[in-house]
Protein backbone atom coordinates (compact mmCIF):
# COMPACT_ATOMS: atom_id res chain seq x y z
CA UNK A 1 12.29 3.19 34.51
CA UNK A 2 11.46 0.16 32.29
CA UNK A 3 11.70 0.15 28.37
CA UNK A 4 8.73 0.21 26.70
CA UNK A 5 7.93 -2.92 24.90
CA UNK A 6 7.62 -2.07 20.84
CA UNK A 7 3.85 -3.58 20.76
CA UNK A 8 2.98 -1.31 23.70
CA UNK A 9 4.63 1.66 22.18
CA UNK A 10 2.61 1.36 18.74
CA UNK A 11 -0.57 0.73 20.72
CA UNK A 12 -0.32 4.09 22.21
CA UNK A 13 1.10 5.86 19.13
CA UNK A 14 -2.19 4.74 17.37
CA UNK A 15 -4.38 5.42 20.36
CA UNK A 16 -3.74 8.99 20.70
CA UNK A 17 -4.86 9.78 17.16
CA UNK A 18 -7.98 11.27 17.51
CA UNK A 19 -9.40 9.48 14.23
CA UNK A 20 -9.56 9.53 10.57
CA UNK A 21 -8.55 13.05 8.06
CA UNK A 22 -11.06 14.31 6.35
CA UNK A 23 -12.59 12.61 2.69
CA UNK A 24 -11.92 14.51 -0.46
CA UNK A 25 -13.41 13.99 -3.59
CA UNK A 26 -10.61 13.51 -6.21
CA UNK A 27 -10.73 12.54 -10.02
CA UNK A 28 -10.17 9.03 -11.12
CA UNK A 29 -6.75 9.59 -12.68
CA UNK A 30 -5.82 11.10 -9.69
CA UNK A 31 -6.50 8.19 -6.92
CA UNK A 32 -3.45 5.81 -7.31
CA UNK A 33 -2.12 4.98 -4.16
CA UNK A 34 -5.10 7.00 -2.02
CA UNK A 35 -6.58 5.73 0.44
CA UNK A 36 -10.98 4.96 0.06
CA UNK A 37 -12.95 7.44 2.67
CA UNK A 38 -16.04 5.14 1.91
CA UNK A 39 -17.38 1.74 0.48
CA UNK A 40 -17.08 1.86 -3.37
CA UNK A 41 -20.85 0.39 -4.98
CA UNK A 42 -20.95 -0.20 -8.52
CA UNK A 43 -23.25 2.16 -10.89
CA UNK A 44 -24.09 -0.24 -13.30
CA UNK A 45 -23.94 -3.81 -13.74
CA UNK A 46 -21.30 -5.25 -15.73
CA UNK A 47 -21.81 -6.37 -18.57
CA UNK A 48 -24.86 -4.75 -18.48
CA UNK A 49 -25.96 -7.74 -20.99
CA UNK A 50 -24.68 -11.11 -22.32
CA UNK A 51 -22.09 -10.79 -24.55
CA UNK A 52 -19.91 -13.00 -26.71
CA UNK A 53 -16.59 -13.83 -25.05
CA UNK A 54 -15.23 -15.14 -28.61
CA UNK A 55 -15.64 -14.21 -32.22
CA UNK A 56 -17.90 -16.64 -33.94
CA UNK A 57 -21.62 -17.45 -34.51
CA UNK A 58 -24.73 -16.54 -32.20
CA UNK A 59 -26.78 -19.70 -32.32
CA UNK A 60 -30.01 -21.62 -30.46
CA UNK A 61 -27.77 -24.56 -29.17
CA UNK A 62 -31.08 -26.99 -30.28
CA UNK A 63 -30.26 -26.23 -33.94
CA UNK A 64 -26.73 -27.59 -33.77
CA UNK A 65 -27.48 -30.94 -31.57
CA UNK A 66 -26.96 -32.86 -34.82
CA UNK A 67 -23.71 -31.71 -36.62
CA UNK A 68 -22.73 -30.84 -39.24
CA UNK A 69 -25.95 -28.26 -38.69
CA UNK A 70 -26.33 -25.73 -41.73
CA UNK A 71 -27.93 -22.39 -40.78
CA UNK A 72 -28.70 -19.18 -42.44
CA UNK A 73 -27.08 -16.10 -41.28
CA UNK A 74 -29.28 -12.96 -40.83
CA UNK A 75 -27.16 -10.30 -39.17
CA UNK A 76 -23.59 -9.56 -37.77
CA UNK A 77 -23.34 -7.80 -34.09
CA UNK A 78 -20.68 -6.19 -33.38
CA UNK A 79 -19.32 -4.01 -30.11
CA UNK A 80 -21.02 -1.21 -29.68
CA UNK A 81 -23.04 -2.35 -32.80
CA UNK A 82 -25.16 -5.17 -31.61
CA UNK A 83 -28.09 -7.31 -34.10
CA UNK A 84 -32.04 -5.87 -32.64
CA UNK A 85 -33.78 -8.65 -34.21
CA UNK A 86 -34.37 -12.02 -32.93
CA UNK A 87 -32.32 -15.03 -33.93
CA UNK A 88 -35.17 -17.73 -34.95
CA UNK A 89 -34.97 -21.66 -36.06
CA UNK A 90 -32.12 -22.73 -38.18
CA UNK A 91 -30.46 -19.37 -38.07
CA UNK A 92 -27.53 -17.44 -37.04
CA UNK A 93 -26.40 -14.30 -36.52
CA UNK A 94 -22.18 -13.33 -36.64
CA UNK A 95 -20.84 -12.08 -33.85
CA UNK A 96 -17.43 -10.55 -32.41
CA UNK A 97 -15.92 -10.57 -29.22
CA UNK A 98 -17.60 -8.33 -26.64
CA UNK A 99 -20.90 -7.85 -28.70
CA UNK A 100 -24.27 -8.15 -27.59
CA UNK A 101 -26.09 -11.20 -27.61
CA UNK A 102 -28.91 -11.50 -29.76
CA UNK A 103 -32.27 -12.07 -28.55
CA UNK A 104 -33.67 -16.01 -28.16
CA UNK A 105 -29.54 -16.61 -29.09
CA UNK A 106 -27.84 -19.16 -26.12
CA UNK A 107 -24.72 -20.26 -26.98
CA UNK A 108 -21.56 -19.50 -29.37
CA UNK A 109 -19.60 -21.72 -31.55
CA UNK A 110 -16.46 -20.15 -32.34
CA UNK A 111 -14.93 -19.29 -35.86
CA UNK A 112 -12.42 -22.37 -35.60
CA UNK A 113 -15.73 -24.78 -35.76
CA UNK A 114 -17.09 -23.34 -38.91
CA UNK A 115 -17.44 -23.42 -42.43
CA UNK A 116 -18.87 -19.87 -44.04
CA UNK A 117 -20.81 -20.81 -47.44
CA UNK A 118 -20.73 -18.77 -50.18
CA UNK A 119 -25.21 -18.52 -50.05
CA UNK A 120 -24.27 -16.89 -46.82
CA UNK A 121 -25.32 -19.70 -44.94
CA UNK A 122 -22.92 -21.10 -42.02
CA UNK A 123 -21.97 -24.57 -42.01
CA UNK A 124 -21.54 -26.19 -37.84
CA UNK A 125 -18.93 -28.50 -37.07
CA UNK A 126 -18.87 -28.64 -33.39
CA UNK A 127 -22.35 -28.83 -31.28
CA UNK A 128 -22.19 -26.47 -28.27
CA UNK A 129 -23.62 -26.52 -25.01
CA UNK A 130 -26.19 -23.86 -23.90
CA UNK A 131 -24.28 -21.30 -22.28
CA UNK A 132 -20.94 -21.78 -24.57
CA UNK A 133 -18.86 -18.90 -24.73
CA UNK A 134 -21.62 -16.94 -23.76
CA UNK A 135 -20.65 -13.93 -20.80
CA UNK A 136 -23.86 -13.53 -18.83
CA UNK A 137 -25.04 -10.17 -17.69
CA UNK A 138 -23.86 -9.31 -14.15
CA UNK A 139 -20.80 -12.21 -14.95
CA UNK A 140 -18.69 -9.27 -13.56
CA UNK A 141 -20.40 -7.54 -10.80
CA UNK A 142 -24.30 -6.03 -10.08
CA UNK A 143 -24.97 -2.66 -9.60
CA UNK A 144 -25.47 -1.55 -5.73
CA UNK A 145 -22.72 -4.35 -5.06
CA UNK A 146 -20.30 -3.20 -2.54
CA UNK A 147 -16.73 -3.84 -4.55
CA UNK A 148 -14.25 -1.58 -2.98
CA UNK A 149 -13.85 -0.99 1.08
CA UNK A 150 -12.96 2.21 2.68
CA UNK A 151 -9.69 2.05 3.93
CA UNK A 152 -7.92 0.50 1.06
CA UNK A 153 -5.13 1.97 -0.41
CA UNK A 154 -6.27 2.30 -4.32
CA UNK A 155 -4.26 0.41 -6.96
CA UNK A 156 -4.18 -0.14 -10.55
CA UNK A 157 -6.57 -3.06 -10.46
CA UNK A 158 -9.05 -0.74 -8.34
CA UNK A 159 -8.64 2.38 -9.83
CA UNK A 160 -9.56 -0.09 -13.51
CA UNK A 161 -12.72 -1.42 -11.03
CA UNK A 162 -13.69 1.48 -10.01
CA UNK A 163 -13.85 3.24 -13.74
CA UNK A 164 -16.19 -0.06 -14.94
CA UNK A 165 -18.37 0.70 -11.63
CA UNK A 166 -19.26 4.39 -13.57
CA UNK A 167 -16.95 6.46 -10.80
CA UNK A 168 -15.25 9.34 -12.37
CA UNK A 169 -14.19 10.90 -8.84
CA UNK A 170 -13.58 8.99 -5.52
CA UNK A 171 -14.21 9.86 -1.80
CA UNK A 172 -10.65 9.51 -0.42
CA UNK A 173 -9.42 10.62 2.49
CA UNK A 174 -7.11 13.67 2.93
CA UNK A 175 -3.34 12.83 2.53
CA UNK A 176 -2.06 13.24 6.13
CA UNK A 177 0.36 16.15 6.35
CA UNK A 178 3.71 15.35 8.02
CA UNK A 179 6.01 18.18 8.99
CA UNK A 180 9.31 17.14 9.10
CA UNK A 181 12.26 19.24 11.77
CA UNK A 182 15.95 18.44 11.65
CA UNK A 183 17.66 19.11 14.92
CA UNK A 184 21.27 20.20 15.32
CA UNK A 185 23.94 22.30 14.81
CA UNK A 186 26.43 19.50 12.97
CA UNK A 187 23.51 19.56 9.81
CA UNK A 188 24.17 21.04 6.37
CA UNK A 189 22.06 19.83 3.29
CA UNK A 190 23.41 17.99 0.83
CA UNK A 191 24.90 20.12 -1.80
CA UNK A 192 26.66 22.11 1.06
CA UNK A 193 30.24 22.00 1.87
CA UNK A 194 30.25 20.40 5.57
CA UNK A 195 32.76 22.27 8.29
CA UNK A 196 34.98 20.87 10.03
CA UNK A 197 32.21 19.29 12.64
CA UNK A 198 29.39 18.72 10.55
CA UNK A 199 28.11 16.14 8.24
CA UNK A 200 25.30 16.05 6.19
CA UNK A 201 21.55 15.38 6.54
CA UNK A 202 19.98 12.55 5.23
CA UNK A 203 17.00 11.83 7.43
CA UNK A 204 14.88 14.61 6.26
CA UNK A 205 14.66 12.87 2.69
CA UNK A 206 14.60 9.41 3.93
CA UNK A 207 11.59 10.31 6.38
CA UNK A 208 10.31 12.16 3.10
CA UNK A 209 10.08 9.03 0.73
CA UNK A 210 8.43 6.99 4.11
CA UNK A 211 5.86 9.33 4.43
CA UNK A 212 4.75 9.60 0.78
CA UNK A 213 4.95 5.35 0.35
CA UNK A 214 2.65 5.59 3.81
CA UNK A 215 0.19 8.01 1.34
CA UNK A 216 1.00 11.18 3.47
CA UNK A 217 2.32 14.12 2.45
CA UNK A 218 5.79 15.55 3.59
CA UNK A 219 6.76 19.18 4.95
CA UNK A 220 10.44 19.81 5.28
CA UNK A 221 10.55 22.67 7.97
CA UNK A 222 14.16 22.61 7.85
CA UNK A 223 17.19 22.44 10.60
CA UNK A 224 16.56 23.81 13.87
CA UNK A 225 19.80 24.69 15.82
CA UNK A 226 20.46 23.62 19.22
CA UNK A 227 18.93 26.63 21.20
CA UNK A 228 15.89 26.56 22.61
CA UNK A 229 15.03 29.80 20.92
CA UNK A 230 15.69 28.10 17.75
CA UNK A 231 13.88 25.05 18.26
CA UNK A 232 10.65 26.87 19.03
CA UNK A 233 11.59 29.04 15.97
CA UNK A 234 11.00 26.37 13.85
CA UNK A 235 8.65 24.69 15.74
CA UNK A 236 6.22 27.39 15.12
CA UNK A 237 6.85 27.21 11.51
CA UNK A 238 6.00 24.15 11.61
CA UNK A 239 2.57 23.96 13.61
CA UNK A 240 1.71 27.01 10.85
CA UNK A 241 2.03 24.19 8.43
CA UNK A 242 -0.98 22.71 9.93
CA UNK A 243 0.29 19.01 10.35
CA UNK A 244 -1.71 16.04 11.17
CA UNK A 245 1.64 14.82 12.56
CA UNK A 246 4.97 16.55 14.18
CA UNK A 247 8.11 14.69 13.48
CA UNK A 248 11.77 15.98 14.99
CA UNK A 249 14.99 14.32 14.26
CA UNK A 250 17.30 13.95 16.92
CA UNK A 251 17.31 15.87 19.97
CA UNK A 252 15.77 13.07 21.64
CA UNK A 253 18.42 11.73 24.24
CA UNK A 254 20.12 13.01 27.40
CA UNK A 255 22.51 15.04 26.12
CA UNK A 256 23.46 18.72 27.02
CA UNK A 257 22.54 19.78 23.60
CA UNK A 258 19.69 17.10 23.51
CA UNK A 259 17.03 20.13 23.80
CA UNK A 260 13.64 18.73 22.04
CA UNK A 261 11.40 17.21 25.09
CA UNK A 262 12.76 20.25 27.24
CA UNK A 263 11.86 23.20 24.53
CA UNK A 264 8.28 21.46 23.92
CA UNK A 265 7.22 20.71 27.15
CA UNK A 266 7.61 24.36 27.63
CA UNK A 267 5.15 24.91 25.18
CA UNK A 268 2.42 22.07 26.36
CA UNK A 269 4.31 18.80 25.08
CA UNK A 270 1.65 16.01 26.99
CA UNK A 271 4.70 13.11 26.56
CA UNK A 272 3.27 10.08 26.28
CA UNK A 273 6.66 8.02 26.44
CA UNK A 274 10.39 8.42 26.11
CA UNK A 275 12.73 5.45 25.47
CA UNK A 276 11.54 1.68 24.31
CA UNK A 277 12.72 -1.52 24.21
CA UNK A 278 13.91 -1.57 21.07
CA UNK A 279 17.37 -1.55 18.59
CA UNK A 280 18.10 0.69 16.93
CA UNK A 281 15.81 3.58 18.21
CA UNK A 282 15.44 3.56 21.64
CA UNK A 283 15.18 6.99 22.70
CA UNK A 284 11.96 7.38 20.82
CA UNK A 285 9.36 10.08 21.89
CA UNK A 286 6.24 10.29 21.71
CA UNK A 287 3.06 12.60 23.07
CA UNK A 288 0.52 14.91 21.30
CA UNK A 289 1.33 18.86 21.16
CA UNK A 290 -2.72 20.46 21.34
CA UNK A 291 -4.11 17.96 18.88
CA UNK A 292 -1.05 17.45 17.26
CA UNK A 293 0.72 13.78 17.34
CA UNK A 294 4.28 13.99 18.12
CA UNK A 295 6.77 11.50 17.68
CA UNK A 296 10.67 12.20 18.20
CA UNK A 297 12.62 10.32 16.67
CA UNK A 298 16.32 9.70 16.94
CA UNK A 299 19.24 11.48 15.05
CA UNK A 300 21.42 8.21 13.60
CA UNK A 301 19.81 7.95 10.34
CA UNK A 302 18.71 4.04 10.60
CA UNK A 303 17.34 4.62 13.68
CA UNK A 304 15.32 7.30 12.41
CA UNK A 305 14.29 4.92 9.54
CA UNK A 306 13.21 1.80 11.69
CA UNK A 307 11.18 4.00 14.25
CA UNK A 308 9.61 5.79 11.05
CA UNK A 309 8.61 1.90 10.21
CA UNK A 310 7.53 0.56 12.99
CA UNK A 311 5.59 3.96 14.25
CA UNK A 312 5.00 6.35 11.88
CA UNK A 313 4.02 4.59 8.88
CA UNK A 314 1.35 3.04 10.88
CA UNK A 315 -0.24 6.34 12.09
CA UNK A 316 -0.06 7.48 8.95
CA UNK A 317 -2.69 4.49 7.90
CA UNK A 318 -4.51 4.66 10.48
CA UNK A 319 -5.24 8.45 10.00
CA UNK A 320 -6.14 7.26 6.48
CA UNK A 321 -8.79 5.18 7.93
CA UNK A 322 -6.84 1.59 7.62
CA UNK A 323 -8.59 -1.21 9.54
CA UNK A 324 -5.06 -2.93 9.56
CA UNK A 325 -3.36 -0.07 11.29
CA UNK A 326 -2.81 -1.60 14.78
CA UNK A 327 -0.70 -4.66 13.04
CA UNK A 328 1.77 -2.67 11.99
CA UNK A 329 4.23 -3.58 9.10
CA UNK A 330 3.32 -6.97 8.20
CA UNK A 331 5.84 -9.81 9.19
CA UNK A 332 6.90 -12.67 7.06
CA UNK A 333 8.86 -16.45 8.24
CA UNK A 334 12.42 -16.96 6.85
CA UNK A 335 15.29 -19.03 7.31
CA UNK A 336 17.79 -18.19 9.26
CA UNK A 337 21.51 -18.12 7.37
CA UNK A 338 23.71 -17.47 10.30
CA UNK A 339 24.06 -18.14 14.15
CA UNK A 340 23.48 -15.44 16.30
CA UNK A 341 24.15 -14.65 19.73
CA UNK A 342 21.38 -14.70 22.57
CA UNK A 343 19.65 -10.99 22.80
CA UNK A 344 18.94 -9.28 25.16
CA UNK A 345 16.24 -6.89 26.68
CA UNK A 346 15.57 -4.87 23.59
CA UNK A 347 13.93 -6.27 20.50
CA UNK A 348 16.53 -6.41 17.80
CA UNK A 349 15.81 -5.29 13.95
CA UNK A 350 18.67 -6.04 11.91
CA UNK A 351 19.45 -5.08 8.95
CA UNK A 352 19.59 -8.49 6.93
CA UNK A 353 19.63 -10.06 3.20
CA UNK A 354 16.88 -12.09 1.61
CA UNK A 355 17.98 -14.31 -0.42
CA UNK A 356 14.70 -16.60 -2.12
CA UNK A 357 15.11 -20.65 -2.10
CA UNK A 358 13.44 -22.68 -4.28
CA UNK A 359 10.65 -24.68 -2.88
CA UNK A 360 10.97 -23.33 0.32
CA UNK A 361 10.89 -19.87 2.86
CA UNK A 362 13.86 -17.55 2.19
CA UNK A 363 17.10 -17.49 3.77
CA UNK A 364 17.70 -14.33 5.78
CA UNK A 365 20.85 -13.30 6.71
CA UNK A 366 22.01 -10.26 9.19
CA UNK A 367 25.08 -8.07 8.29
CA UNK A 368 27.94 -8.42 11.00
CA UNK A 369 28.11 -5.35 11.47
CA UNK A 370 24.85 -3.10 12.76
CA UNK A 371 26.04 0.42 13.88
CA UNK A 372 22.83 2.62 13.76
CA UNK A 373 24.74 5.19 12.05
CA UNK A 374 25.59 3.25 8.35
CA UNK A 375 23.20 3.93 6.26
CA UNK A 376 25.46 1.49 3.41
CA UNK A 377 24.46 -1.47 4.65
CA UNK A 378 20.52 -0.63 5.10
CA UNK A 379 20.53 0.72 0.88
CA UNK A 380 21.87 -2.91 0.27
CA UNK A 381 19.94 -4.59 2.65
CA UNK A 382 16.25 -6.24 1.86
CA UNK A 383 14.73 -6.97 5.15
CA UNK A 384 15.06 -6.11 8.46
CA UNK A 385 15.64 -9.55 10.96
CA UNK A 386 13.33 -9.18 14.10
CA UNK A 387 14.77 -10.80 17.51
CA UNK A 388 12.21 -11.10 20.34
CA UNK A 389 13.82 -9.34 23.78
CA UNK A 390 15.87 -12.26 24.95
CA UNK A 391 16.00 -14.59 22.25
CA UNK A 392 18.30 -17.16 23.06
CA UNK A 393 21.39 -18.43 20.75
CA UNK A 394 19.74 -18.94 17.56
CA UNK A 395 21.61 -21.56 14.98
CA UNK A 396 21.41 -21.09 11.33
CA UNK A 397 18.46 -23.27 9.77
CA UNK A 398 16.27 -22.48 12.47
CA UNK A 399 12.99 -20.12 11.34
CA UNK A 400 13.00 -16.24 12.17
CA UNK A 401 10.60 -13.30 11.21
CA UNK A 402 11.72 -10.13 9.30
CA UNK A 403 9.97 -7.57 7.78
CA UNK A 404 10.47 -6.96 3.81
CA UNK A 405 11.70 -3.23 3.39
CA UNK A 406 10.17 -3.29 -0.24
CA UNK A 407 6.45 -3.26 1.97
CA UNK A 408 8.08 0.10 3.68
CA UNK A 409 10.01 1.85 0.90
């Protein structure tokens, strides 16, 4: 049977979810990171009314067309605090940043231009324009405008928007619940002493942080043994959870003790592929469990990673409702800083150092050594060096594509 290419795979991953987790409502302080159910409009319009973007004097910009201008000063408006009269010929009213502009008032000169009198009169140096210094109402935004899309993933600068739009809860969808099963007998946790035949597991956690940077949430339903009795032991645990998504580690080859596809199918496992074209993580599974997604990925730890990249971080948006989903984790144009050998059927991700250049794309350079079992080299590396299926030689200078772990972890 043929490899699945990696685009293919992803297409299918993402077309067997059935759509979008529910919306929640969930306080403002609380939305960092989640994802928008539904188009953000603003409340209000902001500023709601012209203000002064600089401390100084509220004038009629026809009374200072001839400098040095000399008017009387009738009021002070302040944030918060702003002058109700009007402002009429030959006078002036102070005003502070952020404070209302006074009625008939069009333009500011600022403090540096002036000369206070002691008959509290205001002497003009500088003649400004109409419109000088002055913040317009609706400068920012108008209320009913559409500022935040549904789908985005909510950051600092939106969560600041959306408090100035008069939200003090968003709609945001449902973090997507990710239960997490270990497969094998050779598994302790760290913290345990290992036997003689066992190491310890590191996937769980790793899987764990990719989840929660996707903006799902993480269930660790432990180490499943290799029985079948086991398996479904835990498996049950698991679907009790009530996951959006079904993850196992390892279990997913040929082996004897390779019992995962076997021990679900039993139980209604619809597979929608086994094995891809791609290194490391090419005995990847996939299929939906009910209307559970299920995605098996493989036991060496960076293979576990890359397939949670490329495939699970993906369904994870698009269960949150992103429109950029089916793109998958965004790739970037490098240098390359080595030759490399032609590839061949498999797309290659390797794990690589970015090194910036000034003036010019980084310089990426692969590790010699890419055993899907040392997790040392992927902590130090940066970026992950893509190779098409059978790339040819490649010489060093000539441009590549990686994708930038920092986007992933």
């Amino acid at each position: 049977m043929a490899l699945l290419p990696v685009a293919d795979a992803l297409a299918q991953v993402l077309a067997s979810i059935d759509g979008p987790v529910p919306e929640e409502m969930v306080p403002l302080a609380a939305c960092h990171g989640r994802s928008l159910a539904r188009d953000l409009a603003a409340r209000r319009t902001q500023p709601p009314f012209a203000v002064s973007a600089m401390d100084g004097y509220a004038v009629r910009a026809a009374d200072c067309a001839t400098i040095p201008a000399t008017l009387t000063v009738i009021g002070e408006s302040a944030a918060g605090r702003g002058y109700r009269g009007d402002i009429g010929p030959g006078e002036a009213v102070r005003i502070f940043t952020g404070a209302p502009l006074p009625t008939s008032a069009d333009a500011i000169v600022i403090q540096e231009d002036t000369q206070a009198l002691d008959d509290g009169r205001v002497e003009i140096r500088e003649a400004p324009p109409v419109g000088h210094y002055v913040r317009p109402a609706g400068l920012d935004f108008a209320q009913g405008a559409i500022l935040l899309e549904a789908g985005r993933a909510l950051d600092a600068g939106d969560i600041a928007l959306a408090a100035a739009m008069n939200h003090a809860s968003l709609p945001v969808r449902r973090k997507p619940r990710v239960a997490i099963i270990a497969t094998g007998d050779e598994l302790v946790l760290p913290g345990e002493e290992p036997g003689p035949d066992q190491i310890v597991a590191s996937n769980i956690y790793a899987l764990a942080a990719i989840i929660t940077r996707a903006g799902g949430e993480a269930i660790d339903c432990g180490i499943a043994r290799d029985t079948r009795a086991d398996v479904l032991r835990v498996v049950d645990a698991a679907r009790a959870s009530e996951p959006d998504i079904l993850i196992t580690l390892g279990g997913a080859s040929v082996g004897a003790h390779d019992l995962v596809q076997e021990t679900l199918s039993g139980i209604g496992l619809e597979l929608g592929f086994w094995r891809i074209a791609m290194r490391p993580g090419k005995p990847l599974m996939h299929g939906k469990l009910g209307g559970l997604l299920f995605l098996g990925l493989p036991g060496n730890p960076v293979s576990a990673m890359v397939c949670a990249i490329l495939f699970l971080a993906p369904a994870i948006r698009a269960l949150l409702g992103d429109p950029l989903a089916p793109q998958g984790a965004p790739r970037h144009p490098a240098i390359l800083g080595i030759d490399l050998k032609a590839n061949d059927k498999r797309e290659d991700y390797m794990r690589a150092k970015l090194t910036p250049r000034p003036g010019g794309l980084p310089l990426v350079e692969p590790f010699a050594r890419q055993d899907s079992s040392m997790l040392g080299h992927l902590a130090r590396a940066n970026a992950l060096l893509i190779r098409a299926p059978f790339a040819p030689e490649a010489k060093a200078g000539e441009p590549v594509e990686y994708l930038r772990l920092a986007d992933i972890f």
